[in-house]
C-alpha atoms as a PDB file:
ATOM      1  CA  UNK A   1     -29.101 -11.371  45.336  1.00  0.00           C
ATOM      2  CA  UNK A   2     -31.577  -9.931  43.093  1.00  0.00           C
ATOM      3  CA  UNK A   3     -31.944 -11.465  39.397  1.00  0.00           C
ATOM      4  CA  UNK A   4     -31.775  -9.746  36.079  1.00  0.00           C
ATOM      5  CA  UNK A   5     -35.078  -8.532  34.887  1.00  0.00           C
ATOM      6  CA  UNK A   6     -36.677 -10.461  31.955  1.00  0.00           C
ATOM      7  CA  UNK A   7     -36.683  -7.888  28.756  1.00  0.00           C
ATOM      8  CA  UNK A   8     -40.301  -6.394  28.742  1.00  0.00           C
ATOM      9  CA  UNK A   9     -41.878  -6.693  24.903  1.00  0.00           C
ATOM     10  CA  UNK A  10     -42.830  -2.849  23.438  1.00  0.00           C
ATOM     11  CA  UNK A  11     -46.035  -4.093  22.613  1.00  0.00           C
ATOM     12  CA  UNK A  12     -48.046  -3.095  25.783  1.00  0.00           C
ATOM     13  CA  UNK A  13     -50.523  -5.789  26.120  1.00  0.00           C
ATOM     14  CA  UNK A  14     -47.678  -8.405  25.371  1.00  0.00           C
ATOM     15  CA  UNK A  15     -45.650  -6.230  27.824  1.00  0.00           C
ATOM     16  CA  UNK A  16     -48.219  -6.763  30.378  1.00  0.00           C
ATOM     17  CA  UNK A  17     -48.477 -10.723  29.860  1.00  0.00           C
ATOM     18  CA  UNK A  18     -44.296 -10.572  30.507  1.00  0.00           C
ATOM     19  CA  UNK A  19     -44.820  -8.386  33.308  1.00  0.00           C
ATOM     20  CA  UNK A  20     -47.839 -10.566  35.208  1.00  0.00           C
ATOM     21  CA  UNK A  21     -45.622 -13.766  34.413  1.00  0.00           C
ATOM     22  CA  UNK A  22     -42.734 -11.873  36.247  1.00  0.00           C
ATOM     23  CA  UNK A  23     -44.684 -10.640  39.352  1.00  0.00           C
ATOM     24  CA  UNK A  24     -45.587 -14.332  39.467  1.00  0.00           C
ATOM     25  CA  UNK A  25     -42.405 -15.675  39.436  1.00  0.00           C
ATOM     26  CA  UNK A  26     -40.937 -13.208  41.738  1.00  0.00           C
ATOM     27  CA  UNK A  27     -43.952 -13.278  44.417  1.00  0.00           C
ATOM     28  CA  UNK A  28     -44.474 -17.047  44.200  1.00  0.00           C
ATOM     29  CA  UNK A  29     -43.859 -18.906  47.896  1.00  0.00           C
ATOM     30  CA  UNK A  30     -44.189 -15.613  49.662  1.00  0.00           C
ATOM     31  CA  UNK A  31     -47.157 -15.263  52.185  1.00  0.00           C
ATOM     32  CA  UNK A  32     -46.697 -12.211  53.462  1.00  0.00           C
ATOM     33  CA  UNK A  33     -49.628 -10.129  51.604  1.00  0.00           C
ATOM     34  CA  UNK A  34     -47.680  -6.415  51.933  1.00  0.00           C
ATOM     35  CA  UNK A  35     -44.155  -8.057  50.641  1.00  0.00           C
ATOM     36  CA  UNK A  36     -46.617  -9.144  47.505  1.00  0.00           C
ATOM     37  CA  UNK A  37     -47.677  -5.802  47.299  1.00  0.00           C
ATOM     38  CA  UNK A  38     -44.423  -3.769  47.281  1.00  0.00           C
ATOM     39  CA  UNK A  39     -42.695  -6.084  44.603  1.00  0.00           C
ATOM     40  CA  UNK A  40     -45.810  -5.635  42.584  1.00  0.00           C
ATOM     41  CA  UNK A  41     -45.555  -1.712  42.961  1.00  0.00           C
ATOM     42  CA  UNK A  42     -41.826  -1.835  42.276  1.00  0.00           C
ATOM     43  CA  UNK A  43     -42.073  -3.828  38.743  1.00  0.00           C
ATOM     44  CA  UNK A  44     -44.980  -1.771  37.813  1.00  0.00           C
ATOM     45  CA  UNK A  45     -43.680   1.356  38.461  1.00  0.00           C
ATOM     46  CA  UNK A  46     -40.255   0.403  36.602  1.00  0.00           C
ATOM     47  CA  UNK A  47     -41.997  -0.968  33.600  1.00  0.00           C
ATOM     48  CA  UNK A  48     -43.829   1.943  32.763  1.00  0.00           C
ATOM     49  CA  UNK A  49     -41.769   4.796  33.700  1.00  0.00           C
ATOM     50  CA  UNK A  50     -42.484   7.394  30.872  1.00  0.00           C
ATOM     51  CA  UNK A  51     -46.294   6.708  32.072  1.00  0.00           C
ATOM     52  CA  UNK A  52     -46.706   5.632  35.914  1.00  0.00           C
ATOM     53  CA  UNK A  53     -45.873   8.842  38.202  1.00  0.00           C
ATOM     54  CA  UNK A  54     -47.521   6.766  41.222  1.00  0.00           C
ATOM     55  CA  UNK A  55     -47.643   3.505  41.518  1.00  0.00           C
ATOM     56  CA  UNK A  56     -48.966   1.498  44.865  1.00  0.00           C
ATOM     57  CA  UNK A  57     -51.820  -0.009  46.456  1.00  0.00           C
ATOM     58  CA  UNK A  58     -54.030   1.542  49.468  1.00  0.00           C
ATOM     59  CA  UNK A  59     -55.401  -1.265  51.626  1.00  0.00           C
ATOM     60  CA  UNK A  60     -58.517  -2.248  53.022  1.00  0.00           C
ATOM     61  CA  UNK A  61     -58.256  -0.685  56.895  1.00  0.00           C
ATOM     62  CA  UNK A  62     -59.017  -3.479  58.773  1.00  0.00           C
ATOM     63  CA  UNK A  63     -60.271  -1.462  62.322  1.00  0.00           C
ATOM     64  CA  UNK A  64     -62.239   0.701  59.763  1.00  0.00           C
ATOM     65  CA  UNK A  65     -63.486  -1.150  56.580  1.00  0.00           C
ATOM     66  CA  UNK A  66     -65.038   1.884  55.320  1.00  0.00           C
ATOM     67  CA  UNK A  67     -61.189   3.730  54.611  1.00  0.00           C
ATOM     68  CA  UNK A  68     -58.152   2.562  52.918  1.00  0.00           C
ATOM     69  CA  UNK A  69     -54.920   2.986  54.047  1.00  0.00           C
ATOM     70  CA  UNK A  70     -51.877   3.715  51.795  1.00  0.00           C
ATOM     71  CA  UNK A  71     -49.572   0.880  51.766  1.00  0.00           C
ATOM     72  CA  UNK A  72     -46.930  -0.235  50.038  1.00  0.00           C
ATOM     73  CA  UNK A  73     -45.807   2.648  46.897  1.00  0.00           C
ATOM     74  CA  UNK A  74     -43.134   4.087  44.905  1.00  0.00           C
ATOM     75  CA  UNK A  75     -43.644   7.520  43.895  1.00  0.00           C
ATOM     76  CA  UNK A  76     -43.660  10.935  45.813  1.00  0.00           C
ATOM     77  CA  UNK A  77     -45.832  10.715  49.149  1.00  0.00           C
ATOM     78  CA  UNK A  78     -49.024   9.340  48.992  1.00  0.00           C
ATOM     79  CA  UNK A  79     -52.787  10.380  51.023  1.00  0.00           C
ATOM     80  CA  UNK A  80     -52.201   8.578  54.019  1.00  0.00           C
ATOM     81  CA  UNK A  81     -56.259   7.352  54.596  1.00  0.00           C
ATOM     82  CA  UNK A  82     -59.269   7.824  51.775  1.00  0.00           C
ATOM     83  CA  UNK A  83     -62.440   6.766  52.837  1.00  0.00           C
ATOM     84  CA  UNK A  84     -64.885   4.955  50.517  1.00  0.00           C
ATOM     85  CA  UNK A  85     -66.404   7.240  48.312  1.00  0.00           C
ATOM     86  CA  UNK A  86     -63.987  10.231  48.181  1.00  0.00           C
ATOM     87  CA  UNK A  87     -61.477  10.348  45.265  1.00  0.00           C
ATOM     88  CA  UNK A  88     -61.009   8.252  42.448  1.00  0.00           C
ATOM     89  CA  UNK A  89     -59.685   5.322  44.907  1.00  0.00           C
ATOM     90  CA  UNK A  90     -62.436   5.322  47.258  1.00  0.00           C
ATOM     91  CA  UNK A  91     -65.099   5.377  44.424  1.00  0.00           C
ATOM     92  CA  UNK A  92     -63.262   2.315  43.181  1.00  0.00           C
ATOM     93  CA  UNK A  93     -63.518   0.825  46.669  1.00  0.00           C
ATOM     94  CA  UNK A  94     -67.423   1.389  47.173  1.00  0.00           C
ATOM     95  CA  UNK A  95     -67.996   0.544  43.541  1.00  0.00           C
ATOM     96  CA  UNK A  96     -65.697  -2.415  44.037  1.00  0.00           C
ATOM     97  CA  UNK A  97     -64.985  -1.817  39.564  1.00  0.00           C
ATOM     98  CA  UNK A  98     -62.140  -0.580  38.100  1.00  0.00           C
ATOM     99  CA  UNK A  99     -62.083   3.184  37.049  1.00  0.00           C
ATOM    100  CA  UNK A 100     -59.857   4.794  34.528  1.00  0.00           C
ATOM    101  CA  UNK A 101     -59.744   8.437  34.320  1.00  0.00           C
ATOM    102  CA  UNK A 102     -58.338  10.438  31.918  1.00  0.00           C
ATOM    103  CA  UNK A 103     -58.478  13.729  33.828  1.00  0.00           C
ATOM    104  CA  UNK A 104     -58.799  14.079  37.242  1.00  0.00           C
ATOM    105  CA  UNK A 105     -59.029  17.766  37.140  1.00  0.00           C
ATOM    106  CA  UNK A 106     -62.755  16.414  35.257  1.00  0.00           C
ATOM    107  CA  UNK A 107     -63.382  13.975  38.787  1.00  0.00           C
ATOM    108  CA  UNK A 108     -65.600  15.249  40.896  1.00  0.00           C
ATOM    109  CA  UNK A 109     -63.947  14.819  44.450  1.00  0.00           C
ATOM    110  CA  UNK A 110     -60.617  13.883  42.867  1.00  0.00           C
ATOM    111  CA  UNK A 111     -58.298  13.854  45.815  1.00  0.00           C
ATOM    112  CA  UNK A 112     -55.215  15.394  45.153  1.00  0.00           C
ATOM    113  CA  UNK A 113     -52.371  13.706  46.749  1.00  0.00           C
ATOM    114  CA  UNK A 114     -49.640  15.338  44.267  1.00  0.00           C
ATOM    115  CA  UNK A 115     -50.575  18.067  42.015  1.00  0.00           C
ATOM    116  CA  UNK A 116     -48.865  17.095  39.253  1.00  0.00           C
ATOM    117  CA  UNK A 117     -50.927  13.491  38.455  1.00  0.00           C
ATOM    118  CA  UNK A 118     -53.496  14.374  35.411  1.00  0.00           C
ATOM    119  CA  UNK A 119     -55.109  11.048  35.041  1.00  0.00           C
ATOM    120  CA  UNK A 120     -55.384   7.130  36.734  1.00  0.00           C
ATOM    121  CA  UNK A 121     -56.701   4.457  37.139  1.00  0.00           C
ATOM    122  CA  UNK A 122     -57.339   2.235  39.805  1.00  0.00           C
ATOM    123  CA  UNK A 123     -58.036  -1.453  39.864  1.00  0.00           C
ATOM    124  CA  UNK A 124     -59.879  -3.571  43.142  1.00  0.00           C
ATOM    125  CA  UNK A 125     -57.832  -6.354  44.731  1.00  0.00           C
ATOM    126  CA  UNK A 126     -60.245  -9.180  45.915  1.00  0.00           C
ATOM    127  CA  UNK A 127     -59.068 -11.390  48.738  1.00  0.00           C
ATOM    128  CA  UNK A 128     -60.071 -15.519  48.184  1.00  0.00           C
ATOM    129  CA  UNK A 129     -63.582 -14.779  49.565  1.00  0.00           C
ATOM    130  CA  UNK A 130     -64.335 -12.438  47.674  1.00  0.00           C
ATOM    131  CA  UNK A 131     -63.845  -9.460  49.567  1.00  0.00           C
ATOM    132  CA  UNK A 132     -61.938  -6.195  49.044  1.00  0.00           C
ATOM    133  CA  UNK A 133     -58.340  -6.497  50.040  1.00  0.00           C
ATOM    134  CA  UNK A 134     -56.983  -3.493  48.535  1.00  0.00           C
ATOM    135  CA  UNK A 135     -57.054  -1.038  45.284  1.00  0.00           C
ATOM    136  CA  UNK A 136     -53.881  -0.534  43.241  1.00  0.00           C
ATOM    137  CA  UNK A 137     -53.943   2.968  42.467  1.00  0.00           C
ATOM    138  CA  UNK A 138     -51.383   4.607  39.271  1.00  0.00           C
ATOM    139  CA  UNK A 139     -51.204   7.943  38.596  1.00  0.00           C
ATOM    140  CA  UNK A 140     -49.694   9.786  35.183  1.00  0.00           C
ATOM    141  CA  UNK A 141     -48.550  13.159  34.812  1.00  0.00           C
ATOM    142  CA  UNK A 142     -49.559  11.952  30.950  1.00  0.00           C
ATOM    143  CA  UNK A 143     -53.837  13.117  30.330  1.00  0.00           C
ATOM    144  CA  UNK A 144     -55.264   9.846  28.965  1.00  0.00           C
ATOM    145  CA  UNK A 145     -52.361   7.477  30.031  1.00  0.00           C
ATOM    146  CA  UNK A 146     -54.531   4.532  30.449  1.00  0.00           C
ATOM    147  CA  UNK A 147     -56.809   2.400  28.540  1.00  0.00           C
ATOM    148  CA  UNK A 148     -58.587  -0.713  27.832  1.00  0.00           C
ATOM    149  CA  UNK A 149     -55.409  -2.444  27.838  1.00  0.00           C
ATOM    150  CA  UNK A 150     -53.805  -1.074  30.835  1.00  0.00           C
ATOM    151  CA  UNK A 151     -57.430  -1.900  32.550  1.00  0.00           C
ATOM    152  CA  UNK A 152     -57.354  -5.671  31.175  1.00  0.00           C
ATOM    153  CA  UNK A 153     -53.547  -5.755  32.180  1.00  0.00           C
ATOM    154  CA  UNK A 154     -53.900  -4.377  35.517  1.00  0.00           C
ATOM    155  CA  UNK A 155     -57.097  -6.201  36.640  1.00  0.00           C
ATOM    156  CA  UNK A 156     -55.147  -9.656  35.800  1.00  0.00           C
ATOM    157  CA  UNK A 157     -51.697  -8.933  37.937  1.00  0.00           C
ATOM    158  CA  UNK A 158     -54.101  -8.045  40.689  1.00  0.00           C
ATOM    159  CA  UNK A 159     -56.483 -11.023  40.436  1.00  0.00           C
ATOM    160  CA  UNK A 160     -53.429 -12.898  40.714  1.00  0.00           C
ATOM    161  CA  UNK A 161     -52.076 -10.918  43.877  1.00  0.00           C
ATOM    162  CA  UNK A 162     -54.162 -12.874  46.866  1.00  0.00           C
ATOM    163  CA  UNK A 163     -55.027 -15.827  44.986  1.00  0.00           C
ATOM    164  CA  UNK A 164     -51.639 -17.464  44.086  1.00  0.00           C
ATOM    165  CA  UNK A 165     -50.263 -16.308  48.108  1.00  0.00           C
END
């Protein structure tokens, strides 16, 4: 039986601090990387929903490590492979850096997976060596949804993803 959610602060870096503690608690004992993943998606999705239209992560392809995946999401349908490079996700991949984007119309080589996203931001996942795991990719239908605090937010529930498995 799921538990009650913890109340999430307005503030939004204080609601980020609440949110990493919860993705913590709820992920902690579990080894299995893509059940990490999905709860992740799911509690950032729901505690941003005026702002995150897609939420989810694209993964690391392990036959071709030159293309991500999509993985585990909630939203409407997702690109199913980007390769390194193409889009805001794949530039994130071969820059292995966070991006933020306040228009994607403005990206050149945005790939558009759903028409309606108008800005995102997408944030590396490092495995314990070091290496790229995965990106966590969210989209807003908002133009300039995301900032310094959504970077500094996003970049710590990720660091914590693969190193507390």
């Amino acid at each position: 039986m799921a538990e009650a959610r913890v109340h999430l602060p307005d503030d939004k870096a204080e609601r980020y601090a609440a949110l990493r503690a919860e993705i913590a608690a709820v992920v902690s004992g579990e080894s299995n990387i893509i059940a990490r993943y999905a709860s992740a998606a799911c509690l950032l999705a729901h505690a941003f929903p005026d702002r995150f239209f897609w939420t989810g992560f694209y993964l690391v392809d392990e036959t071709k490590r030159d293309e991500l995946v999509v993985g585990p999401y909630q939203g409407t349908l997702g690109c199913l492979r980007i390769p390194f490079g193409k889009g805001v996700c794949g530039a994130a991949a071969a820059r292995r850096e966070t991006i933020v984007v306040p228009d994607v119309h403005a990206f050149p080589g945005h790939i558009a997976c759903d028409s309606r996203s108008n800005s995102e931001i997408v944030v590396p996942v490092f495995n314990a060596a070091g290496a790229l795991a995965a990106v966590l990719d969210v989209d807003s239908t908002q133009f300039n949804a995301f900032d310094d605090v959504d970077k500094a937010g996003l970049e710590a529930i990720c660091a914590d993803l693969l190193t507390s498995a």
